[in-house]
Protein backbone atom coordinates (compact mmCIF):
# COMPACT_ATOMS: atom_id res chain seq x y z
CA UNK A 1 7.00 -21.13 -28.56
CA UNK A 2 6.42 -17.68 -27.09
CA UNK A 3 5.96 -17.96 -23.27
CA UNK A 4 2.64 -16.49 -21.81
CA UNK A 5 3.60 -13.46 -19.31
CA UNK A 6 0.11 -12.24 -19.27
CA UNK A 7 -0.12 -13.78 -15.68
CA UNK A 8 2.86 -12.74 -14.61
CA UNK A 9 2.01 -9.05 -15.13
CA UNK A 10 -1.42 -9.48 -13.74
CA UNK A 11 1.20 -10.48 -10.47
CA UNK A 12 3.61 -7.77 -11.05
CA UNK A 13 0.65 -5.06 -11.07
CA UNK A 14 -1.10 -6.95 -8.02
CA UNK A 15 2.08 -6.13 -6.08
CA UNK A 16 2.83 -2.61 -7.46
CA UNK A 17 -1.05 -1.90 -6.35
CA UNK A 18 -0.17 -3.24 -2.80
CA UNK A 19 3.03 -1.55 -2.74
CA UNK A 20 0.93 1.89 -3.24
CA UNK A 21 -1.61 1.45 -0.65
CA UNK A 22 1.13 0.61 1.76
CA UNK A 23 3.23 3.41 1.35
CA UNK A 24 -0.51 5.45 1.31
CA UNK A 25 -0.37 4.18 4.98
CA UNK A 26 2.68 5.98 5.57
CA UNK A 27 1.84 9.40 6.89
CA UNK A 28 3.58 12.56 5.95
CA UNK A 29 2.90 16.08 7.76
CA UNK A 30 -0.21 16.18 5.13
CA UNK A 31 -3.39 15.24 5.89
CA UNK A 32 -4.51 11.91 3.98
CA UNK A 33 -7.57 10.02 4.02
CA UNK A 34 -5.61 6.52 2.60
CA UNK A 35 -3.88 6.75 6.25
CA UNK A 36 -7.62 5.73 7.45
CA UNK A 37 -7.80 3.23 4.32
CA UNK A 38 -6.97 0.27 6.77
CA UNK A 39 -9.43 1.17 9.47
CA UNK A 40 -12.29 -1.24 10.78
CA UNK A 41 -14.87 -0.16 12.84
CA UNK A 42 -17.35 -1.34 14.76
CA UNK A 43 -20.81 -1.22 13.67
CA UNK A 44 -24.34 -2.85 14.10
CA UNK A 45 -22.45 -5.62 15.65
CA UNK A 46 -20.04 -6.15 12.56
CA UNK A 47 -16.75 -5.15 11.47
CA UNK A 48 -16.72 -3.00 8.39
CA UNK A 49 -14.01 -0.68 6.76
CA UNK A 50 -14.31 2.92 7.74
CA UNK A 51 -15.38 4.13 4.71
CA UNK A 52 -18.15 2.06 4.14
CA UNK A 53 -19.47 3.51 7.66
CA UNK A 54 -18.94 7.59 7.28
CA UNK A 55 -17.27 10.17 4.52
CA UNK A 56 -13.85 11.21 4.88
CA UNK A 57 -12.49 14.76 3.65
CA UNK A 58 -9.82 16.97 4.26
CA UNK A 59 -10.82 19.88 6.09
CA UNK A 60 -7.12 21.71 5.99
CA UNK A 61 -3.85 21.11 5.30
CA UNK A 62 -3.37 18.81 8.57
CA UNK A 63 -6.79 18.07 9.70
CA UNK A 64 -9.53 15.45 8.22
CA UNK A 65 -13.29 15.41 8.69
CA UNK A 66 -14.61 11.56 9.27
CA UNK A 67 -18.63 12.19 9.31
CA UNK A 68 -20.65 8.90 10.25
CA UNK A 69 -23.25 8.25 8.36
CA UNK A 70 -25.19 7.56 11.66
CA UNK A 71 -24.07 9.76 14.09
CA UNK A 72 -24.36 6.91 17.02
CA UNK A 73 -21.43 5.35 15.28
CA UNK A 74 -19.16 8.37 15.98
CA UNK A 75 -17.85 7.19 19.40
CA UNK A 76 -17.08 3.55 17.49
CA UNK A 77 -15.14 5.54 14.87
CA UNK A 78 -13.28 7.50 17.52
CA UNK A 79 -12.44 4.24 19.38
CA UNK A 80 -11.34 2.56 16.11
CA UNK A 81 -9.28 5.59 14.87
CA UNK A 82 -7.68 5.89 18.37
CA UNK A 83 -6.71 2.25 18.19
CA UNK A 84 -5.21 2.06 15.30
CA UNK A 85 -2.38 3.82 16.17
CA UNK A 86 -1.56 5.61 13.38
CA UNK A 87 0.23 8.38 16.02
CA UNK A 88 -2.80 10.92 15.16
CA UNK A 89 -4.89 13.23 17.57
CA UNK A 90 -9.10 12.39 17.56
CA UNK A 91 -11.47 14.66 18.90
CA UNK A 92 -15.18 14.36 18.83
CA UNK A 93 -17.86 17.38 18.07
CA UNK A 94 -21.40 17.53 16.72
CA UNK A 95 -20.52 17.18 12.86
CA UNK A 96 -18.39 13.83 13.43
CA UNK A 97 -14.43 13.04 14.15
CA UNK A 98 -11.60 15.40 13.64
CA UNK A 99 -8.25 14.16 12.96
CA UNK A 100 -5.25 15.80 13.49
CA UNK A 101 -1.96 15.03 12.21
CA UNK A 102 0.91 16.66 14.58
CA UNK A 103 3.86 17.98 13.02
CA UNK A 104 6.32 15.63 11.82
CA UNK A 105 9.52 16.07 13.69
CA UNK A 106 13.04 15.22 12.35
CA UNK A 107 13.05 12.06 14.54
CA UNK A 108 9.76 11.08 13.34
CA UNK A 109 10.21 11.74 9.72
CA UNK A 110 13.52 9.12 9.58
CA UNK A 111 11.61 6.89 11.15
CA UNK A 112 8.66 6.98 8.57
CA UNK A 113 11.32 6.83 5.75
CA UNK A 114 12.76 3.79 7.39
CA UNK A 115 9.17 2.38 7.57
CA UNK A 116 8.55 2.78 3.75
CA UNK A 117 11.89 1.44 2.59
CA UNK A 118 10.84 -1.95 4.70
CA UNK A 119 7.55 -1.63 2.87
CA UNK A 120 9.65 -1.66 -0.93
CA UNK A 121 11.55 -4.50 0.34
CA UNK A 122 8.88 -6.66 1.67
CA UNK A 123 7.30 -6.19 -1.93
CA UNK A 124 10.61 -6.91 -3.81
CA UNK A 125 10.29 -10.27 -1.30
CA UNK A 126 7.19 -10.46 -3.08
CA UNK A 127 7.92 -9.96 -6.44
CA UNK A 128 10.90 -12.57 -5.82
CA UNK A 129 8.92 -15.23 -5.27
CA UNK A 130 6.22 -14.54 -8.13
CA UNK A 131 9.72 -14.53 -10.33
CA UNK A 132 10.63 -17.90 -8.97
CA UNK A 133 7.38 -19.43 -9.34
CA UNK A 134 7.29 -18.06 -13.15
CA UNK A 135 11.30 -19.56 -13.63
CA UNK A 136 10.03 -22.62 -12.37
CA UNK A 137 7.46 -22.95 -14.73
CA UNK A 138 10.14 -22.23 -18.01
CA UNK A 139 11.80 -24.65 -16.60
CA UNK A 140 9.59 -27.28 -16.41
CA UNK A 141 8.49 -26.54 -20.13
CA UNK A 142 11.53 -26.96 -21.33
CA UNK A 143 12.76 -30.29 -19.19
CA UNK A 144 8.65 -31.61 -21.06
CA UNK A 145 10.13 -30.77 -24.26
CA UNK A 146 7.18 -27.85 -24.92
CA UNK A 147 9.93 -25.50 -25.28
CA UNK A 148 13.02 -25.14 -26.65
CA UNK A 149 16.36 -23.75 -24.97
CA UNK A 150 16.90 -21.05 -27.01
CA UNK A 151 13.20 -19.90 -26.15
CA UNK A 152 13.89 -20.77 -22.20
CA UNK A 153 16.71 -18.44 -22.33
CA UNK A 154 14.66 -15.95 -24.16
CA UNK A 155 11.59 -15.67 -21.48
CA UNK A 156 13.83 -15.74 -18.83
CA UNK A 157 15.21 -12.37 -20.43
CA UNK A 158 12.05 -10.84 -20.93
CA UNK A 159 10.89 -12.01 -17.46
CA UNK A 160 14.14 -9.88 -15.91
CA UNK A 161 13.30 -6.98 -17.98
CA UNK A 162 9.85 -6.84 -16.09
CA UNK A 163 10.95 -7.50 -13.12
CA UNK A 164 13.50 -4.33 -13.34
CA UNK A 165 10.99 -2.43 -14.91
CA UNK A 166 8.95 -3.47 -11.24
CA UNK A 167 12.05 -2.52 -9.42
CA UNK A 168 12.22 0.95 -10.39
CA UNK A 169 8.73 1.56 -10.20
CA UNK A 170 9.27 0.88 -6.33
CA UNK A 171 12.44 2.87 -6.62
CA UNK A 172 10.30 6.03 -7.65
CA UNK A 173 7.70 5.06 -5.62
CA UNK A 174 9.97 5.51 -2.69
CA UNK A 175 11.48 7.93 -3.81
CA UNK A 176 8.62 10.54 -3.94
CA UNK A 177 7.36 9.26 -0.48
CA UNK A 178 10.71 10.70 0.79
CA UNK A 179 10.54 13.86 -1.03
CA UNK A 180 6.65 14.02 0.69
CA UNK A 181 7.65 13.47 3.75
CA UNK A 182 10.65 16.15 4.19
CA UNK A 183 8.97 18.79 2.09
């Protein structure tokens, strides 16, 4: 009996997915509107992400454009932006919320590398313990009789070949975050 990895996958891509919109939230010298992805703001008495509230664009190379929808919401966005902490510059005009991103300095940019490679292990963590759970699971099969050794042995080889294939996925992904970030 084959084992069933189609859950396992739907896992493995769950974390990959997570893994990208963390490392999204690692700033480079480029302006990015995924730095602002985590961003709640305060609005009509609720908390709601910031895009759902105004339009984010790129206006140059290091500066974005957040435009409230409703332009009595700008000061909330400024507030939110500034407290996020994200090490960028806000300023306030008629159109909305500039936001600069400062030059990444040497300093800065080891830092933000450091960051990202505790971002791939935290997911490895992850994808660890979605392996265990799975390896469990063979193993309980086969103790119920549902599946023979050879087959055990067999899953648990396909289930390291997708994990590794996981594993370098985050090694690229890494790797092109630090070939962003000193470029």
């Amino acid at each position: 009996m084959a084992y069933d990895f189609k859950p396992f996958d739907k896992k493995i891509a769950e974390v990959v997915e997570r893994l990208g919109r963390e490392l999204s939230g690692v700033r480079t010298g480029r302006a990015a509107p995924a730095i602002l992805d985590g961003i709640m703001v305060e609005s009509y008495g609720t908390r709601m992400p910031l895009n759902q509230v105004a339009n984010i664009s790129i206006e140059d190379a290091r500066t974005l454009r957040v435009a409230p929808w409703d332009m009595g919401n700008a000061k909330e966005v400024e507030k939110a932006i500034t407290t996020a902490n994200l090490g960028l510059s806000v300023g306030l005009d008629e159109r909305g919320v500039r936001v600069f991103f400062p030059e990444l300095t040497s300093e800065r940019r080891v830092s933000l590398v450091k960051l990202a490679k505790e971002r791939i292990e935290e997911t490895r963590a992850a994808l660890r313990v979605v392996r265990d759970e799975v390896w469990s699971h063979i193993q309980k099969l086969e103790r119920e009789g549902t599946m023979p050794e050879d087959d055990k042995f067999r899953a648990k080889d396909e289930m390291q070949k997708k994990v590794d294939t996981a594993n370098t996925l985050f090694d690229d992904a890494l790797a092109r975050k630090e070939k962003e970030m000193t470029n």
